[in-house]
C-alpha atoms as a PDB file:
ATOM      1  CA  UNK A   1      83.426 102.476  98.279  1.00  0.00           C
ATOM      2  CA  UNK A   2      81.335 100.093  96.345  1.00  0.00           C
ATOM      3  CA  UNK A   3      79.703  96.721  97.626  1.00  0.00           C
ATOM      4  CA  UNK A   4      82.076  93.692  97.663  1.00  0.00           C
ATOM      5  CA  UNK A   5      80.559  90.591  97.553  1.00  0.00           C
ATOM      6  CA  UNK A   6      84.054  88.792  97.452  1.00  0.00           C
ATOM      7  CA  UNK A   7      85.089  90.573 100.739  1.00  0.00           C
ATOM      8  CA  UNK A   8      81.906  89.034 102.425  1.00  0.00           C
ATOM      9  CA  UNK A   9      82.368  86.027 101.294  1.00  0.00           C
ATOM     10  CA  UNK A  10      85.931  85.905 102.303  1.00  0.00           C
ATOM     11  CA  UNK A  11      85.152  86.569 105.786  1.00  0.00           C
ATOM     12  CA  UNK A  12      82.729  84.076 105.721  1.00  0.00           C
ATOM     13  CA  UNK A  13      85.203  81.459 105.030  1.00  0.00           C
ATOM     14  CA  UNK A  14      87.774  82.580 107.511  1.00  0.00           C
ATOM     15  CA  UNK A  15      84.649  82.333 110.059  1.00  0.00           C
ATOM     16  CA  UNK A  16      83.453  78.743 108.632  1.00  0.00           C
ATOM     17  CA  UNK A  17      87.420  77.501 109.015  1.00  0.00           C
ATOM     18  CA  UNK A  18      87.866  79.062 112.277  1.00  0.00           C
ATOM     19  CA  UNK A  19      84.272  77.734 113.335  1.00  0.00           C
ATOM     20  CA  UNK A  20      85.209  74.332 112.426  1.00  0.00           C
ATOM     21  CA  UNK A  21      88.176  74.154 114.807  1.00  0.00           C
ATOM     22  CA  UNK A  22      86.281  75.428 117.956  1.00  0.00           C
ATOM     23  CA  UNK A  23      84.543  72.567 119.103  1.00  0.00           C
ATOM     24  CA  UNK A  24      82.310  74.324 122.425  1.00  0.00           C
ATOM     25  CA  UNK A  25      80.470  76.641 119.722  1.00  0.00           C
ATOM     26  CA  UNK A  26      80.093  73.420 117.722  1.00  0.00           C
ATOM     27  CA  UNK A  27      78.223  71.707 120.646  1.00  0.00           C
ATOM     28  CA  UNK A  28      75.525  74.881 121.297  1.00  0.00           C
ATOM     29  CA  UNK A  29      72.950  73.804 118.414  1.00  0.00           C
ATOM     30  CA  UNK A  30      72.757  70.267 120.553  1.00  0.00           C
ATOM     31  CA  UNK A  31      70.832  71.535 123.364  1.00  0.00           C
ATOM     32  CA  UNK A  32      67.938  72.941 121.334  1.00  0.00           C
ATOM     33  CA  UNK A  33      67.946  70.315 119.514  1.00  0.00           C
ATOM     34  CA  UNK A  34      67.903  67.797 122.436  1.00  0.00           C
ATOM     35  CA  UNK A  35      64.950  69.781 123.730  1.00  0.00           C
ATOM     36  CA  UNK A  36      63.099  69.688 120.253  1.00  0.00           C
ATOM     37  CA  UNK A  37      63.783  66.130 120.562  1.00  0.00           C
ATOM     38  CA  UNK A  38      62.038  65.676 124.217  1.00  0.00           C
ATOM     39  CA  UNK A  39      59.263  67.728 123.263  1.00  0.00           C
ATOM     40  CA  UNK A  40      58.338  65.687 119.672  1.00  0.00           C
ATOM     41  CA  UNK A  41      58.228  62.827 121.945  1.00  0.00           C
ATOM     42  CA  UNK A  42      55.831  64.296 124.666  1.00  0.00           C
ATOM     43  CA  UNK A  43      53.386  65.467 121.547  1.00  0.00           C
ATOM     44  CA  UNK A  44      52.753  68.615 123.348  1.00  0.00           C
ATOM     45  CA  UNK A  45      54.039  71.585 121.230  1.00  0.00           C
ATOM     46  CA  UNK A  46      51.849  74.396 123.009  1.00  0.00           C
ATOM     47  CA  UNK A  47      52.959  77.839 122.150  1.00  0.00           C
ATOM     48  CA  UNK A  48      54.667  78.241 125.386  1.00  0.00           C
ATOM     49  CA  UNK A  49      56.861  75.326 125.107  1.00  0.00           C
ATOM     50  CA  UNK A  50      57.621  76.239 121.197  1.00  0.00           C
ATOM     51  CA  UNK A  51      58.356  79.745 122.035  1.00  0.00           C
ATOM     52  CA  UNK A  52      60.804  78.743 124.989  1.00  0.00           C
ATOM     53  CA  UNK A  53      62.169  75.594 121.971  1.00  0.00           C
ATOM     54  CA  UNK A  54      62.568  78.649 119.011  1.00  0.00           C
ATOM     55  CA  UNK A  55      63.864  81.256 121.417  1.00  0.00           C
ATOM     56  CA  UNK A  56      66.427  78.713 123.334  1.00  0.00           C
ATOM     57  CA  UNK A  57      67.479  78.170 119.721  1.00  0.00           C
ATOM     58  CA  UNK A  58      68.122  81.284 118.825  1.00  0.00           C
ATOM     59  CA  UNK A  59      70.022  82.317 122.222  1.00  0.00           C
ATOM     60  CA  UNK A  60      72.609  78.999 121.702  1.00  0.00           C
ATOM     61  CA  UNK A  61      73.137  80.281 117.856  1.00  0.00           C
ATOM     62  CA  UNK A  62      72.461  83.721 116.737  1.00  0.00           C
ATOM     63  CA  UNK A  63      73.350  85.021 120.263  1.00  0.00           C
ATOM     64  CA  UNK A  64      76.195  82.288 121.595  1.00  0.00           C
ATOM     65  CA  UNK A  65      78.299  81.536 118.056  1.00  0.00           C
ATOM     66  CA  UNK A  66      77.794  85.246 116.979  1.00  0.00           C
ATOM     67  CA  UNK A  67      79.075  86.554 120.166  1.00  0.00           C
ATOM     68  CA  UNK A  68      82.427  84.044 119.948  1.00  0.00           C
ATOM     69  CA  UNK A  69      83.092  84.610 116.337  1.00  0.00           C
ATOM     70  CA  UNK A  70      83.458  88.264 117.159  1.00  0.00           C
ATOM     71  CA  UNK A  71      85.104  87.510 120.443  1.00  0.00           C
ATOM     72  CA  UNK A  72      87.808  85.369 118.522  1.00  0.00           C
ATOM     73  CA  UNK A  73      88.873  87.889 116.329  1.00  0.00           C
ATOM     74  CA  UNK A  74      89.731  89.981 119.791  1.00  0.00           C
ATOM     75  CA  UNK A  75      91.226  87.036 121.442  1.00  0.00           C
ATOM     76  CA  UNK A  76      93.525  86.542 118.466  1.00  0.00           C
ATOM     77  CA  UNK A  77      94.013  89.741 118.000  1.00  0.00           C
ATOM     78  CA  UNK A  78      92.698  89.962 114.613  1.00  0.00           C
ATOM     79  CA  UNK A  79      89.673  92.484 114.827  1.00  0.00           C
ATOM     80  CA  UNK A  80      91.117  95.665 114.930  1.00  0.00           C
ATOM     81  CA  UNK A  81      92.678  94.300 111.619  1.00  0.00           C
ATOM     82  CA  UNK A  82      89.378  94.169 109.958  1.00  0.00           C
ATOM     83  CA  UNK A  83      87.879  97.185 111.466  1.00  0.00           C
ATOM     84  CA  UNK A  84      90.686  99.353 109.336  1.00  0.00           C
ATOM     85  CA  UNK A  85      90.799  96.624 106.464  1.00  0.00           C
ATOM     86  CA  UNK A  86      89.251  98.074 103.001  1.00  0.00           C
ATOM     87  CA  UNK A  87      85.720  96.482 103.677  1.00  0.00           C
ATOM     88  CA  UNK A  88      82.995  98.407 104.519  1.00  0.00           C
ATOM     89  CA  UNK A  89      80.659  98.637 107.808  1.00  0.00           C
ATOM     90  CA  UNK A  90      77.848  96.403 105.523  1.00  0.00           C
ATOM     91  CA  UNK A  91      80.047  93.671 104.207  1.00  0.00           C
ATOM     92  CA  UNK A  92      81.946  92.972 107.868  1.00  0.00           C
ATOM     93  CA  UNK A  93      78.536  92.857 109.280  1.00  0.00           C
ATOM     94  CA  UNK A  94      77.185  91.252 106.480  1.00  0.00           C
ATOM     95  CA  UNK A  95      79.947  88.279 106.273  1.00  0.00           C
ATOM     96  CA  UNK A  96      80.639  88.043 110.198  1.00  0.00           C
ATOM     97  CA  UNK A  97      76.757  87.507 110.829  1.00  0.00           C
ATOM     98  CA  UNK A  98      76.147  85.033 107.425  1.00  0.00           C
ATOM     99  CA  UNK A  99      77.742  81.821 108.896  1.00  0.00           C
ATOM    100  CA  UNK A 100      75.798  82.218 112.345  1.00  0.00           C
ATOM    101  CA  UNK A 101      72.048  82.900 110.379  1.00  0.00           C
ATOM    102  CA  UNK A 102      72.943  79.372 108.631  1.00  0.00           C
ATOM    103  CA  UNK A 103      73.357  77.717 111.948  1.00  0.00           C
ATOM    104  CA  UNK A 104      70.582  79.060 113.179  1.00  0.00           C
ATOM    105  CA  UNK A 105      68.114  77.984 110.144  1.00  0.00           C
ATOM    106  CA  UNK A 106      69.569  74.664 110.087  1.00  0.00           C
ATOM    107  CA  UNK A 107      69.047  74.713 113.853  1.00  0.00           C
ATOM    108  CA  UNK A 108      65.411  75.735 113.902  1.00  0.00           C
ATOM    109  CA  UNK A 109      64.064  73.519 110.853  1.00  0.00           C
ATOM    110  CA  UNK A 110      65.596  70.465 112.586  1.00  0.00           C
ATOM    111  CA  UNK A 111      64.104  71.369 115.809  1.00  0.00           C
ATOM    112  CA  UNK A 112      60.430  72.263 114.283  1.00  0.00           C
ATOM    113  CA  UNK A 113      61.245  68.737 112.594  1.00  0.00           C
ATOM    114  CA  UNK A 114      62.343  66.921 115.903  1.00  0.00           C
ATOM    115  CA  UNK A 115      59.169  68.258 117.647  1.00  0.00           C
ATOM    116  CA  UNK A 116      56.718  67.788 115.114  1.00  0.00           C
ATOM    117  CA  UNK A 117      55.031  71.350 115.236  1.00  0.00           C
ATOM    118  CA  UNK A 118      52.972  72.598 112.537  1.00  0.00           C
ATOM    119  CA  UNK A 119      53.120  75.847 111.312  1.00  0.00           C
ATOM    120  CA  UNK A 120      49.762  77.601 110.453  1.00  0.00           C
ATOM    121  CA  UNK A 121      50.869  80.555 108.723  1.00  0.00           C
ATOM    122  CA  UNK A 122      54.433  80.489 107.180  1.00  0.00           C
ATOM    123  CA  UNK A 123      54.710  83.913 105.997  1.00  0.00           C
ATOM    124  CA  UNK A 124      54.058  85.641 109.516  1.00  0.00           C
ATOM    125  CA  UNK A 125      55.826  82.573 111.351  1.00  0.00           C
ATOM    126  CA  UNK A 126      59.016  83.307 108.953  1.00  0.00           C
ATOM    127  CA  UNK A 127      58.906  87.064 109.831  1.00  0.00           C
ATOM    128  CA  UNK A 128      58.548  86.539 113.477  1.00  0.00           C
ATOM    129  CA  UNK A 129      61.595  84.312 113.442  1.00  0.00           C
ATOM    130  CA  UNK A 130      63.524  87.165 110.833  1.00  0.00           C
ATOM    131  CA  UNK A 131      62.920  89.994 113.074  1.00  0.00           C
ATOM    132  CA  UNK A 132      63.877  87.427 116.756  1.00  0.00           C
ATOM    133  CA  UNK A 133      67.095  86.316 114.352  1.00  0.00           C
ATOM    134  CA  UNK A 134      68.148  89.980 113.159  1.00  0.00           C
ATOM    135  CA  UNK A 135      67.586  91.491 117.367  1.00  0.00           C
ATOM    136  CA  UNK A 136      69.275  88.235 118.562  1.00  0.00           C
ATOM    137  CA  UNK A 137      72.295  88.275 116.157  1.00  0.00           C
ATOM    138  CA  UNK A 138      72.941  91.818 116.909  1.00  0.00           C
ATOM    139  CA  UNK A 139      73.073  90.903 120.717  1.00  0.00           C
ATOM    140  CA  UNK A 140      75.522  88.743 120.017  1.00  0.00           C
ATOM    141  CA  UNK A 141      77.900  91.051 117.987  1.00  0.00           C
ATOM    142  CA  UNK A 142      77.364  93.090 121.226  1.00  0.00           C
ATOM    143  CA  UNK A 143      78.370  90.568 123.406  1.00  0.00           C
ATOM    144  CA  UNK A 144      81.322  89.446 121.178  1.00  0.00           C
ATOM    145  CA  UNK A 145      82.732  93.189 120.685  1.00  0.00           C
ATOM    146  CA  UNK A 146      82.214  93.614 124.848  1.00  0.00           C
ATOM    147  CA  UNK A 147      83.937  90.717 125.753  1.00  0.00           C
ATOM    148  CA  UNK A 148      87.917  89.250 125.364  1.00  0.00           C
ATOM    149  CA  UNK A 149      87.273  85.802 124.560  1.00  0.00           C
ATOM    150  CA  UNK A 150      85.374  83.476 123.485  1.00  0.00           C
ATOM    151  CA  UNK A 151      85.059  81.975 127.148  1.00  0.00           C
ATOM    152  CA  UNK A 152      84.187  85.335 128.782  1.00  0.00           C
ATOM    153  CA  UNK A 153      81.891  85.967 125.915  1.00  0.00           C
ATOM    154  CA  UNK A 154      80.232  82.084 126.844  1.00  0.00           C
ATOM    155  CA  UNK A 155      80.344  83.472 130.503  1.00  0.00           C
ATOM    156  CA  UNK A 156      78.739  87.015 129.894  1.00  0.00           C
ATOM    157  CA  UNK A 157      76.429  85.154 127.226  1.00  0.00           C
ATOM    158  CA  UNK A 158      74.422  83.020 130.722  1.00  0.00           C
ATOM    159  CA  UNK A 159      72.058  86.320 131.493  1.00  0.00           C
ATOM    160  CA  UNK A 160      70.745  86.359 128.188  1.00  0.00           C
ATOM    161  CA  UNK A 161      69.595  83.343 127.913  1.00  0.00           C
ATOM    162  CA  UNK A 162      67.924  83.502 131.475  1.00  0.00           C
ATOM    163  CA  UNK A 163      66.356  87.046 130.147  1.00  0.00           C
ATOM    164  CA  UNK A 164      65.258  85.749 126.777  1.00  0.00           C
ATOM    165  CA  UNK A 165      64.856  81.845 127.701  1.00  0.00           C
ATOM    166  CA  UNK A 166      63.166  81.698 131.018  1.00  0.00           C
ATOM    167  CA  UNK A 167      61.797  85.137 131.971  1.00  0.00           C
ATOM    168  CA  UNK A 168      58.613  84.194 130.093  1.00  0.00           C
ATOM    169  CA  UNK A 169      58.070  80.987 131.997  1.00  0.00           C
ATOM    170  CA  UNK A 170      58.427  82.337 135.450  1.00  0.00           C
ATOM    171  CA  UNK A 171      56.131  85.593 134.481  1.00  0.00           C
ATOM    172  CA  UNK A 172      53.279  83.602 136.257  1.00  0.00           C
ATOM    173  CA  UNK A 173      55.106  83.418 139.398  1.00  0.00           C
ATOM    174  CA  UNK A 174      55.872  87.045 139.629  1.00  0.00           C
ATOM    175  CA  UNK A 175      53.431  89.759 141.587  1.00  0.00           C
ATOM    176  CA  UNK A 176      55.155  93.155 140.472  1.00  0.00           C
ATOM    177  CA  UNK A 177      53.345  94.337 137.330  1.00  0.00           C
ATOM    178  CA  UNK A 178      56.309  96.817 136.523  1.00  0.00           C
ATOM    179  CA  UNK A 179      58.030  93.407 136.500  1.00  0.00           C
ATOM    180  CA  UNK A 180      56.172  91.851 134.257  1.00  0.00           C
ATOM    181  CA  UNK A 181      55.165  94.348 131.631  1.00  0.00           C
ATOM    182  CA  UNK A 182      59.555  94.708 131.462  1.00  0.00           C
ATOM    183  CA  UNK A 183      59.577  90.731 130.510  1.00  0.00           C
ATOM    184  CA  UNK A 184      56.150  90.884 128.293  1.00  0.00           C
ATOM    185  CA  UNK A 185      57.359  93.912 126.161  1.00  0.00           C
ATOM    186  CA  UNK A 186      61.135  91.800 125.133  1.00  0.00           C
ATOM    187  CA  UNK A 187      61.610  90.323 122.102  1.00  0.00           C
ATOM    188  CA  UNK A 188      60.988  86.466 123.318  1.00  0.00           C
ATOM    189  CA  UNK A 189      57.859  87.171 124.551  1.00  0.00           C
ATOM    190  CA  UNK A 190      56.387  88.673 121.618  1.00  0.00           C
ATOM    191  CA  UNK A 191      57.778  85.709 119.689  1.00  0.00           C
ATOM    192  CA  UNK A 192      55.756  83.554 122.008  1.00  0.00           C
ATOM    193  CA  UNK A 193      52.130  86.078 121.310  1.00  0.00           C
ATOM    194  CA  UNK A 194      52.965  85.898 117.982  1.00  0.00           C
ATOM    195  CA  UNK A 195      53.139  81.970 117.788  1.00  0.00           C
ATOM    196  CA  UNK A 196      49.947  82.478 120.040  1.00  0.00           C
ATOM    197  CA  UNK A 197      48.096  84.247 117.465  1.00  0.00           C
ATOM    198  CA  UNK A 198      48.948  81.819 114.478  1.00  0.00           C
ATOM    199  CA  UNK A 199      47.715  78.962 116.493  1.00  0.00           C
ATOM    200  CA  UNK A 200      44.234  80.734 116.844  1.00  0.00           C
ATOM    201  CA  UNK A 201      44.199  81.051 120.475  1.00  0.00           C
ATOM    202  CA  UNK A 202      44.281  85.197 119.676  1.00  0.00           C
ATOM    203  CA  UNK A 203      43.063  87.102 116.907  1.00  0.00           C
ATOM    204  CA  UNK A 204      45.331  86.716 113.770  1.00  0.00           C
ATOM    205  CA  UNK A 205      45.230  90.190 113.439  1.00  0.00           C
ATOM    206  CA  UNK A 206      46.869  90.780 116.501  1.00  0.00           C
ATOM    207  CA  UNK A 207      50.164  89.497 115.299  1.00  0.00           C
ATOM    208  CA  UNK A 208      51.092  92.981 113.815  1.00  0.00           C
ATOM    209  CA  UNK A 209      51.099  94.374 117.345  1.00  0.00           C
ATOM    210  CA  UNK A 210      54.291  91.800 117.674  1.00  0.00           C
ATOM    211  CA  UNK A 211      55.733  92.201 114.822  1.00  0.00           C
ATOM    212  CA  UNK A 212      56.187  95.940 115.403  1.00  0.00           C
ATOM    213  CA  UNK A 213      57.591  95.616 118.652  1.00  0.00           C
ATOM    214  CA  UNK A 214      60.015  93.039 117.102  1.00  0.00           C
ATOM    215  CA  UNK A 215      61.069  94.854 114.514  1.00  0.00           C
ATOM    216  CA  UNK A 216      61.896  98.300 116.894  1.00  0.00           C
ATOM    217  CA  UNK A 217      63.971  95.917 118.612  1.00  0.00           C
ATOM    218  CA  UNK A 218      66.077  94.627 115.624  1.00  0.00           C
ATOM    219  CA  UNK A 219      66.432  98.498 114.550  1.00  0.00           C
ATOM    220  CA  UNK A 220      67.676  99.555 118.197  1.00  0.00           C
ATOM    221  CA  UNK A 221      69.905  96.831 118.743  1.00  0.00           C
ATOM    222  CA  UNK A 222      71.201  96.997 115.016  1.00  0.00           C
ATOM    223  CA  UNK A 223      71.690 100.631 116.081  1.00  0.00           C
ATOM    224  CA  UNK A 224      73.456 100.107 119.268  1.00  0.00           C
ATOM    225  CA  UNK A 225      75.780  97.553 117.544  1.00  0.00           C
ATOM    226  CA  UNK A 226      76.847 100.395 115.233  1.00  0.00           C
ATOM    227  CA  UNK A 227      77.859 102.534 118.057  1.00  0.00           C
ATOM    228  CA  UNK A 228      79.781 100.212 119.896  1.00  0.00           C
ATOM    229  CA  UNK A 229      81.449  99.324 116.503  1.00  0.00           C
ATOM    230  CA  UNK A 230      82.511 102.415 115.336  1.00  0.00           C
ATOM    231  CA  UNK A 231      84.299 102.803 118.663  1.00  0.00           C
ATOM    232  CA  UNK A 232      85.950  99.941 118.919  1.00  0.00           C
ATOM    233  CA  UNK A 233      87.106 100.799 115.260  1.00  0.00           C
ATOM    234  CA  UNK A 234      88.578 104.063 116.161  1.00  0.00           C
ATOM    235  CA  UNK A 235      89.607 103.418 119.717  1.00  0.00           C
END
């Protein structure tokens, strides 16, 4: 079966019309962008803080309005559907996780505009973010295909964005060192070394060291969301 471009971008319009109507997914990109907002006003965009700001945006998008487009097609009963429609594995994936990367940029270039941060390096600060976008978009597909709404998939959705939002933060407050190699080796705290190495306070060579451990986690989620879809297809 060859590539379809016109199936892709048909289920990209049914998700931009059905995105349109649901009003709680609408509201997500506010919060990061309320944050953004607070922290261009404080003037202090330490990597820390812009780590929490780009990962926090990336949980309320890529993981949130994935996760409840999927979830919508199973709560209207739609999905199975377009599992055994004519389109391919690539162009559902493709078109059901197009509408929720454009979100997300739009999200994260008003938020590095509301805060005022500079970026150093753009090439290396654009594949950080990629790799963060491609791991957290699969997580959502995962947590839309898992779940029977988009309410439960809201509900399910709060762990994540403890794990990814605020594990970093409290890492200074925890003792166990099994603990806290499990928070430094997931994907938001390499986003934060990585934005740590492009504002000079590490080695800019250290960056690759991230960027590898980011991209093993886009493969292995991208992986796992293959599994779980091709059994939910033939189930």
């Amino acid at each position: 079966m060859t590539f379809s471009m016109k199936r892709v971008q048909a289920i990209f319009t049914k998700d931009y019309k059905d995105l349109m109507k649901n009003y709680y997914v609408l509201f997500n990109p506010l919060f990061p962008l309320l944050i953004a907002l607070w922290v261009g006003k404080t003037g202090n965009t330490t990597s820390t803080q812009m780590g929490f700001l780009f990962n926090f945006a990336l949980v309320m998008t890529a993981i949130y309005v994935q996760a409840a487009i999927v979830a919508e097609e199973k709560e209207k009963n739609t999905l199975r559907g377009l599992l055994l429609s004519p389109a391919s594995t690539t162009e559902i994936m493709l078109g059901k996780s197009l509408l929720t990367t454009f979100v997300t940029f739009i999200t994260l270039i008003a938020s590095i505009f509301l805060s005022g941060y500079k970026i150093t390096n753009l090439l290396w600060f654009t594949i950080a973010i990629l790799l963060c976008l491609i791991t957290y978009i699969a997580l959502g597909t995962i947590l839309g295909l898992l779940s029977r709404s988009v309410m439960e998939s809201s509900l399910v959705g709060i762990p994540f964005m403890f794990i990814f939002c605020a594990s970093s933060l409290i890492m200074p407050m925890i003792d166990n060192e099994i603990l806290k190699k499990i928070i430094a080796s997931l994907p938001n705290s390499h986003l934060e070394a990585a934005l740590d190495s492009l504002n000079g306070n590490t080695s800019l060579s250290s960056i690759s060291e991230h960027i590898i451990n980011l991209l093993i986690w886009g493969i292995v989620c991208i992986a796992i969301t293959l599994v779980i879809y091709k059994k939910r297809r033939f189930d």
